[in-house]
Protein backbone atom coordinates (compact mmCIF):
# COMPACT_ATOMS: atom_id res chain seq x y z
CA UNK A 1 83.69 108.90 104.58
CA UNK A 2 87.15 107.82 104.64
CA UNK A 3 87.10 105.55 107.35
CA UNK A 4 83.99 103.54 106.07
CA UNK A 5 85.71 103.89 102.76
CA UNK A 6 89.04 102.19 104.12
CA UNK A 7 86.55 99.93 106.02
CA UNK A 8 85.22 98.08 102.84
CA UNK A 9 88.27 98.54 101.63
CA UNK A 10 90.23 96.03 104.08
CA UNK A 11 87.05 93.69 104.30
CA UNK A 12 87.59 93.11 100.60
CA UNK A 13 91.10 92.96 100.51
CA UNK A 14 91.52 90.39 103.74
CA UNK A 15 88.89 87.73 101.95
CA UNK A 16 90.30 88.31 98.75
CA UNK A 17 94.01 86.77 99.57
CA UNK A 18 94.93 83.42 98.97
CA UNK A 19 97.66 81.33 99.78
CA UNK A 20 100.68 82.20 97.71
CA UNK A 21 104.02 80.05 97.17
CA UNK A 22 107.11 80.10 95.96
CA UNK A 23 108.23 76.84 93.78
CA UNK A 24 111.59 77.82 93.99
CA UNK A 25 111.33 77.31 97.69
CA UNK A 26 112.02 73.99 98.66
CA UNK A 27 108.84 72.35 100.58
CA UNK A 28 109.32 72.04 104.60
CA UNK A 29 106.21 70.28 104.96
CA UNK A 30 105.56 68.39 101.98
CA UNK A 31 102.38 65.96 102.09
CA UNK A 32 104.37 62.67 101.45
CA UNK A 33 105.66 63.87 105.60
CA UNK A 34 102.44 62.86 106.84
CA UNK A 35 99.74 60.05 107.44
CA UNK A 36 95.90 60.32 106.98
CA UNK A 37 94.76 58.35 109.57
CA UNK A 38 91.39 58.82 107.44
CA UNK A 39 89.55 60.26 111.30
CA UNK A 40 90.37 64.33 111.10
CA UNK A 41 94.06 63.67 111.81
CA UNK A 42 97.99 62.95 110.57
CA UNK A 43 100.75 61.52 111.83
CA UNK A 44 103.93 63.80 111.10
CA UNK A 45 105.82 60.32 110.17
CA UNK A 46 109.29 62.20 110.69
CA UNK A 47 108.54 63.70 114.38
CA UNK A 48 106.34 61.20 115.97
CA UNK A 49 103.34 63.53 116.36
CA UNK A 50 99.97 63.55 115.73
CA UNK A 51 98.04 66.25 114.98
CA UNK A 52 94.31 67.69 114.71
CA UNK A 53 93.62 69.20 110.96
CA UNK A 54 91.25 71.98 112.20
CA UNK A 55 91.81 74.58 114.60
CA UNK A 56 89.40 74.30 117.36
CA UNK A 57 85.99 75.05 116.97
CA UNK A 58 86.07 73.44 113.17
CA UNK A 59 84.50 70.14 112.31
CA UNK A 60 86.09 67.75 109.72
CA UNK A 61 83.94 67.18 107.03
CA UNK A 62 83.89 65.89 103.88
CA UNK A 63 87.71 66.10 103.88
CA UNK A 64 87.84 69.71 105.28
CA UNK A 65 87.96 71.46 108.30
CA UNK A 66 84.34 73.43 108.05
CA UNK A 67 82.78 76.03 110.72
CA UNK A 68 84.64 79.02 112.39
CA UNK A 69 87.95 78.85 114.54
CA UNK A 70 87.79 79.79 117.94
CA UNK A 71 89.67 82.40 119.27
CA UNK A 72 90.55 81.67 123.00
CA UNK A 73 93.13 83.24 125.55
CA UNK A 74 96.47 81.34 126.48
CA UNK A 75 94.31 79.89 129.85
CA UNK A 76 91.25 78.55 128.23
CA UNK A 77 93.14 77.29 125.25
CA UNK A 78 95.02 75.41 127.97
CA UNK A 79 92.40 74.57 129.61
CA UNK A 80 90.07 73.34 126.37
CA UNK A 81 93.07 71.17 125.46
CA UNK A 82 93.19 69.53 129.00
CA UNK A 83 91.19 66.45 129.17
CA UNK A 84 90.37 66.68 124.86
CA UNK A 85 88.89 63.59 123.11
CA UNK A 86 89.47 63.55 119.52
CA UNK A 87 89.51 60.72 116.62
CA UNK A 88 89.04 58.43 120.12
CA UNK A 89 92.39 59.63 121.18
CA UNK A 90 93.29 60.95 124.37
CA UNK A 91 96.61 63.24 125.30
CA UNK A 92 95.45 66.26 123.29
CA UNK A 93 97.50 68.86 123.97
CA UNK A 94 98.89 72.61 123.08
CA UNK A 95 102.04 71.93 121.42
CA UNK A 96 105.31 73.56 122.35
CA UNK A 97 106.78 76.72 120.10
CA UNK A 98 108.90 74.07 118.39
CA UNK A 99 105.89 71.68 117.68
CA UNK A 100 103.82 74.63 116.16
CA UNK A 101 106.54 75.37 113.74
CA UNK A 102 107.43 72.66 112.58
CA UNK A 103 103.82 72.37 110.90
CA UNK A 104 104.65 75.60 109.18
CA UNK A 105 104.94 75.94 105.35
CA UNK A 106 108.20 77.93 104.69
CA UNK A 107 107.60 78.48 100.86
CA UNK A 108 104.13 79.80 101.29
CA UNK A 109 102.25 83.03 103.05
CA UNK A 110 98.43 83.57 103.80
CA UNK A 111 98.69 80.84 105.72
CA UNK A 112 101.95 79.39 105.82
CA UNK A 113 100.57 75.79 105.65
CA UNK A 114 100.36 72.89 103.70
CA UNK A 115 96.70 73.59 102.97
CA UNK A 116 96.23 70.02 101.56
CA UNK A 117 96.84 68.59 105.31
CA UNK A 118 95.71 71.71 107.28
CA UNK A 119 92.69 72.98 104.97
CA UNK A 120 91.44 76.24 105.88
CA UNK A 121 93.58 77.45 108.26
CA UNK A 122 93.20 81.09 109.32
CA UNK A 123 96.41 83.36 108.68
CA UNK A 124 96.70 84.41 112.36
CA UNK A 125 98.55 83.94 115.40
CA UNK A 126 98.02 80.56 117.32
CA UNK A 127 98.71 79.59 120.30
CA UNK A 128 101.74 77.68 121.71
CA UNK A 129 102.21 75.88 125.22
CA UNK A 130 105.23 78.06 125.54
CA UNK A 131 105.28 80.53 128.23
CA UNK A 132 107.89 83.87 127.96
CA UNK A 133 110.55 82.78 130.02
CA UNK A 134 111.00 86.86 131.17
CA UNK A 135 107.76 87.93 131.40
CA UNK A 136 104.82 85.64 132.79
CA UNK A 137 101.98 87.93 131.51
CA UNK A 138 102.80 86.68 127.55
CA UNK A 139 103.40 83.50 125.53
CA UNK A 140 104.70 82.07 122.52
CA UNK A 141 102.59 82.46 118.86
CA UNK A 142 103.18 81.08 115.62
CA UNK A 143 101.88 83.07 113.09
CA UNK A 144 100.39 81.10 110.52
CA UNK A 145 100.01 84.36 107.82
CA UNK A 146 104.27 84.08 107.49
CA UNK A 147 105.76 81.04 109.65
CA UNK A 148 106.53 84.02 112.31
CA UNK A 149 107.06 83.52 115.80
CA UNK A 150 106.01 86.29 118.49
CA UNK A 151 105.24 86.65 122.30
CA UNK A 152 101.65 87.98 122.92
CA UNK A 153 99.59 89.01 125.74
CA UNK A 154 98.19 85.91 127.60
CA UNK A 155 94.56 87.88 127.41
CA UNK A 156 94.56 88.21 124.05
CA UNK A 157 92.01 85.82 121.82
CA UNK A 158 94.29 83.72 119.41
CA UNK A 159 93.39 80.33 117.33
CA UNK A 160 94.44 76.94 118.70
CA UNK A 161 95.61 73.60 116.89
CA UNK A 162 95.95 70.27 119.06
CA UNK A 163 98.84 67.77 119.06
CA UNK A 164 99.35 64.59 120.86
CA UNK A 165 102.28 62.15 120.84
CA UNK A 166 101.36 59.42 118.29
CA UNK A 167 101.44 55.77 119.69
């Protein structure tokens, strides 16, 4: 009874949270940083980089990333990016653990995003290019619930967002 009860309990809670900021936080990713390029992507205008506004496995539509996020290990999320035709771009790519944070919203949690750029983005771990430099079984996260950064298991199934340098 009090596991079921806990159950419901944590399903209700988890779809009931929404992104929360704090104003007296300055912005680190304000909209006025990036481009619509009016195709499913921006150009961060400061970095250089352009980047995908669903995780993979969404579709943009109607100015929104719709459908479920995949959840893939480090390997296939390499692999998925290798070869990736977006927008009719090419260079698709996993970005780096510096890449991935920079797209991070400091003053907000649950996700720590700029949700008007990156709509619907789930507040969990995603995936980095970035290997552990001390142990080759894990790699770099960003954790999108609290602009965190974390090694995980390789094996593990985490979300994915593409990046490619802009021309």
């Amino acid at each position: 009874m009090k596991k079921s009860l806990l159950l419901v309990l944590l399903c209700i809670s988890s779809s009931v949270f929404a992104q929360t900021c704090l104003e007296s936080i300055t912005q680190t990713t304000p909209s006025t940083n990036f481009v619509d390029n009016a195709d499913g992507t921006v150009t961060d205008s400061k970095l250089g980089l352009m980047w995908m506004r669903c995780s993979l496995g969404q579709s943009w539509q109607n100015n929104s990333c719709t459908g479920d996020a995949s959840r893939l290990t480090w390997q296939q999320a390499l692999v998925a990016a290798h070869g990736y035709a977006y927008a009719s771009q090419q260079g698709w790519r996993l970005p780096n653990v510096k890449e991935l944070a920079s797209i991070t919203e400091g003053q907000c949690v649950r996700p720590a995003i700029n949700i008007e750029i990156f709509p619907n983005t789930p507040s969990d771990d995603f995936w980095t290019s970035s290997p552990s430099v001390t142990d080759p079984q894990r790699a770099w996260v960003i954790a999108f619930f609290n602009s965190s950064n974390s090694l995980k298991e390789k094996n593990l199934f985490v979300y994915s967002r593409l990046v490619r340098t802009a021309n």
